[in-house]
C-alpha atoms as a PDB file:
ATOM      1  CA  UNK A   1      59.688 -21.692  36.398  1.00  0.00           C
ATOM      2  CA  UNK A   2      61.900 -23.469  33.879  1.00  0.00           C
ATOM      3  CA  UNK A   3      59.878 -26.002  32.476  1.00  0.00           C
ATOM      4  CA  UNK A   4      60.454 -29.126  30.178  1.00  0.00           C
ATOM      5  CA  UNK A   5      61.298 -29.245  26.843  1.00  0.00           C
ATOM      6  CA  UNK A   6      63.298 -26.407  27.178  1.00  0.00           C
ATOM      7  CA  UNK A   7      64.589 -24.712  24.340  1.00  0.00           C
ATOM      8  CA  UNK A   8      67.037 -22.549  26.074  1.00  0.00           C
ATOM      9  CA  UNK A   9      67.630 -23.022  29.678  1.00  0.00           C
ATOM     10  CA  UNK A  10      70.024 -21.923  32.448  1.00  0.00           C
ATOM     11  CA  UNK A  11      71.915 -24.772  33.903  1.00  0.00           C
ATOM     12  CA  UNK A  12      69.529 -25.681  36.810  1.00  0.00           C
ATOM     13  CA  UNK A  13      70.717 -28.602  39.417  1.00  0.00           C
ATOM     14  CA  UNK A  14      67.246 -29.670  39.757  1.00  0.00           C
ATOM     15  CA  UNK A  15      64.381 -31.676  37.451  1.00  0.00           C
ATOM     16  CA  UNK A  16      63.044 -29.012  34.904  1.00  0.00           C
ATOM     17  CA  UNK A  17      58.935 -29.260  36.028  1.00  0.00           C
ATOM     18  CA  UNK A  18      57.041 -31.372  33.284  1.00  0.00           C
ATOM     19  CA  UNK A  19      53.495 -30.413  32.574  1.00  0.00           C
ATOM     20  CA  UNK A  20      52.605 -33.829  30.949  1.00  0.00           C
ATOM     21  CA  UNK A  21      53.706 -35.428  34.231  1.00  0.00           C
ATOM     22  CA  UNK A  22      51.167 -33.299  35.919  1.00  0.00           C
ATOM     23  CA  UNK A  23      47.036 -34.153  36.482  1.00  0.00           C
ATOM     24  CA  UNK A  24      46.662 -30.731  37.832  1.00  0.00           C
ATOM     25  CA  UNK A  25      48.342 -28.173  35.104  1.00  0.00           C
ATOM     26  CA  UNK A  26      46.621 -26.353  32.731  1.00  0.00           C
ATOM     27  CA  UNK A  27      47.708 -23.687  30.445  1.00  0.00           C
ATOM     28  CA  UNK A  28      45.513 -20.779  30.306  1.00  0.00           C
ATOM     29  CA  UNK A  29      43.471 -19.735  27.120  1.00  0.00           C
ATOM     30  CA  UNK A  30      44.321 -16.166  25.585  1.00  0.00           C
ATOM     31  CA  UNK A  31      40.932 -14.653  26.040  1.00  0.00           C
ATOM     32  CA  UNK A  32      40.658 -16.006  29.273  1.00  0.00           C
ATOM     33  CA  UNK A  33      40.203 -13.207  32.132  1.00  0.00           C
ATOM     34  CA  UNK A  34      43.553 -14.067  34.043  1.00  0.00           C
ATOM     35  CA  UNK A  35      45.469 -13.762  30.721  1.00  0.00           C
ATOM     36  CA  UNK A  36      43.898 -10.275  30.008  1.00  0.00           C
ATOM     37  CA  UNK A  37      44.887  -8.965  33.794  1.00  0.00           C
ATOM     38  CA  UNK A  38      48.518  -9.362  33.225  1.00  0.00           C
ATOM     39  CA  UNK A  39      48.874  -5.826  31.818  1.00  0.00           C
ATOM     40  CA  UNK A  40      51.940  -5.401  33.599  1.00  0.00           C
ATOM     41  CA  UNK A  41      53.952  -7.845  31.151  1.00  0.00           C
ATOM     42  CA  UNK A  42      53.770  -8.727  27.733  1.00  0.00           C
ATOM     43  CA  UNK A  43      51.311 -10.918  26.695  1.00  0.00           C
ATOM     44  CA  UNK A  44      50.539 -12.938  23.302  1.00  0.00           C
ATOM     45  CA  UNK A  45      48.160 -15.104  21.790  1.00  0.00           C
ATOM     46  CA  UNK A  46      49.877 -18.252  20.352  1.00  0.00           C
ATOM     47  CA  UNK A  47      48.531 -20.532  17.579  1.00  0.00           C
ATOM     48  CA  UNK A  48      46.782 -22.995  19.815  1.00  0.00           C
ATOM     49  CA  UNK A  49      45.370 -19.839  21.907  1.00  0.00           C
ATOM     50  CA  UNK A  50      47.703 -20.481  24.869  1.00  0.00           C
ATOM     51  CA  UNK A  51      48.343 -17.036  27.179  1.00  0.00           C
ATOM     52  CA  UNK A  52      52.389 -16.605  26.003  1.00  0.00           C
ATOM     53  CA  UNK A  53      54.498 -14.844  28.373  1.00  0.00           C
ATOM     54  CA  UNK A  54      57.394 -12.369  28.018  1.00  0.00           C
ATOM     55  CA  UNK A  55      59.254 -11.152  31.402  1.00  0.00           C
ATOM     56  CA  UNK A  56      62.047  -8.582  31.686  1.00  0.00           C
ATOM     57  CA  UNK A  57      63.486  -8.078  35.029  1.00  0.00           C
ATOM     58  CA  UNK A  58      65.631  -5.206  36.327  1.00  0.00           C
ATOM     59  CA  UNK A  59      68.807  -7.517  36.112  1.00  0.00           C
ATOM     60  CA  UNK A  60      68.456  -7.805  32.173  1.00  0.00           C
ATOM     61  CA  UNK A  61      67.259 -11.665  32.828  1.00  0.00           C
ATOM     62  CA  UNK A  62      64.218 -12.440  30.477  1.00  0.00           C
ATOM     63  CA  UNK A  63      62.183 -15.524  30.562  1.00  0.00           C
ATOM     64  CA  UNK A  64      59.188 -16.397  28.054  1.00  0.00           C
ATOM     65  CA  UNK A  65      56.712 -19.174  28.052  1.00  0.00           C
ATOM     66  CA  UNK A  66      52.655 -20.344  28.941  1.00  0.00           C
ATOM     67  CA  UNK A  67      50.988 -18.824  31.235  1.00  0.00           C
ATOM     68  CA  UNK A  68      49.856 -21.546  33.239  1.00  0.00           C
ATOM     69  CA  UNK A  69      47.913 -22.850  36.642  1.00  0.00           C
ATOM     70  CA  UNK A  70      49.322 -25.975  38.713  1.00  0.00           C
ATOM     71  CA  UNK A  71      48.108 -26.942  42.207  1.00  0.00           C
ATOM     72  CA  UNK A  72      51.537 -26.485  44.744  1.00  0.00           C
ATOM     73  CA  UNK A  73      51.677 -27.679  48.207  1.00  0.00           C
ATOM     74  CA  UNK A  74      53.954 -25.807  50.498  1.00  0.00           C
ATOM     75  CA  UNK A  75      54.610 -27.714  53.922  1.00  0.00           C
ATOM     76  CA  UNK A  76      50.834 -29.133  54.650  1.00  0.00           C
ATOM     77  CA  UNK A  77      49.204 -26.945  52.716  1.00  0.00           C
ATOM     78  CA  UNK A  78      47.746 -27.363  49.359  1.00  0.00           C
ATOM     79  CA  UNK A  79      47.134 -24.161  46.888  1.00  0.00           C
ATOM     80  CA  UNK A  80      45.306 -25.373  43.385  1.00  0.00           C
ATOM     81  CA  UNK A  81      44.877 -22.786  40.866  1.00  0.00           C
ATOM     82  CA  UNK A  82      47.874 -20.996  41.608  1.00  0.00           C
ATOM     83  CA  UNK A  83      48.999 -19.264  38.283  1.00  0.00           C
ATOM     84  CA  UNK A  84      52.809 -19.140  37.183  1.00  0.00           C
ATOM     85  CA  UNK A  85      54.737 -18.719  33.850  1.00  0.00           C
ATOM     86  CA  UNK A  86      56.067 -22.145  32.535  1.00  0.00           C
ATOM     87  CA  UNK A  87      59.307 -20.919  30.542  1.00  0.00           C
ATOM     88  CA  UNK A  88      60.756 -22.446  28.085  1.00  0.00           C
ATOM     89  CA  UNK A  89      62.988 -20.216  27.145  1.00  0.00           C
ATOM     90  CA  UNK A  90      64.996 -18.000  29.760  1.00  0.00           C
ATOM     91  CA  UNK A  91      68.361 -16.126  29.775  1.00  0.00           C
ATOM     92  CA  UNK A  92      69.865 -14.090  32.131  1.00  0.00           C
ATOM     93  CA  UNK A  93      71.393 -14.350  35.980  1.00  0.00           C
ATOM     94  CA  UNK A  94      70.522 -17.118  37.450  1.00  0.00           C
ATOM     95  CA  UNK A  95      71.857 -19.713  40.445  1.00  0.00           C
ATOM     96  CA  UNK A  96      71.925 -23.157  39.415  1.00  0.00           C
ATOM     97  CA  UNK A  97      69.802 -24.294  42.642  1.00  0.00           C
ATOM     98  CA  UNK A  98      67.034 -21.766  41.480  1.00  0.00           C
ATOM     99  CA  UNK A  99      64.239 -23.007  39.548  1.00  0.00           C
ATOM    100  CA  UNK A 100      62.919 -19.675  38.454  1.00  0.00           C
ATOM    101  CA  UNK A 101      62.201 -15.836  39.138  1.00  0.00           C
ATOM    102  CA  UNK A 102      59.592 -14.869  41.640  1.00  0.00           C
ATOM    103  CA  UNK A 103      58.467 -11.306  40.863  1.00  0.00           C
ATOM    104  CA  UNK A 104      56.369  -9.800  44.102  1.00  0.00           C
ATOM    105  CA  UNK A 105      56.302  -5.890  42.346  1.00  0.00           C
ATOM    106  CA  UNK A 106      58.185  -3.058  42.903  1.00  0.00           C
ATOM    107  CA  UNK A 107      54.730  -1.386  45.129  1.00  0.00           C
ATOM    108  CA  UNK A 108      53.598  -2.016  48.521  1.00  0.00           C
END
């Protein structure tokens, strides 16, 4: 998900998602368990030990950022903990009414 301040973004019709606007995000720490199970993309510690992010996707698009938790609520339910990449940097094809890349795996 694009998130704000972004250094290079897609042009995106909707607010870029804020974390300081949030009571409920946190970035994850770099030794923390869920940063360790993302094998499956790149992963970096930064200098404030924040879980960095680095995404390639079949169609060439790339996004990097924090790997992050927020709590979402879809229709009347609520989901805390749920963990996401906060990009703020992305490049790539993208539709200006989508706010990001959901990546499900290529597996059953």
């Amino acid at each position: 998900m694009q998130c704000k301040p972004c250094t290079e973004c897609y042009k995106h019709t909707a607010p870029l998602f804020y974390p300081k606007s949030s009571s409920t995000y946190q970035s994850i720490d770099c030794e923390s368990e869920t940063c360790k199970a993302l094998a499956t993309i790149a992963t970096n510690c930064s200098a404030t030990k924040k879980c960095e992010f680095l995404s390639l996707y079949a169609d060439e698009s790339v996004s990097t950022g924090i790997v992050s938790t927020e709590t979402i609520t879809l229709g009347d339910r609520v989901l805390p903990n749920i963990v996401f990449g906060c990009s703020f940097t992305n490049d790539g094809v993208f539709q200006p009414t989508c706010g990001g890349i959901v990546g499900l795996g290529g597996g059953d």
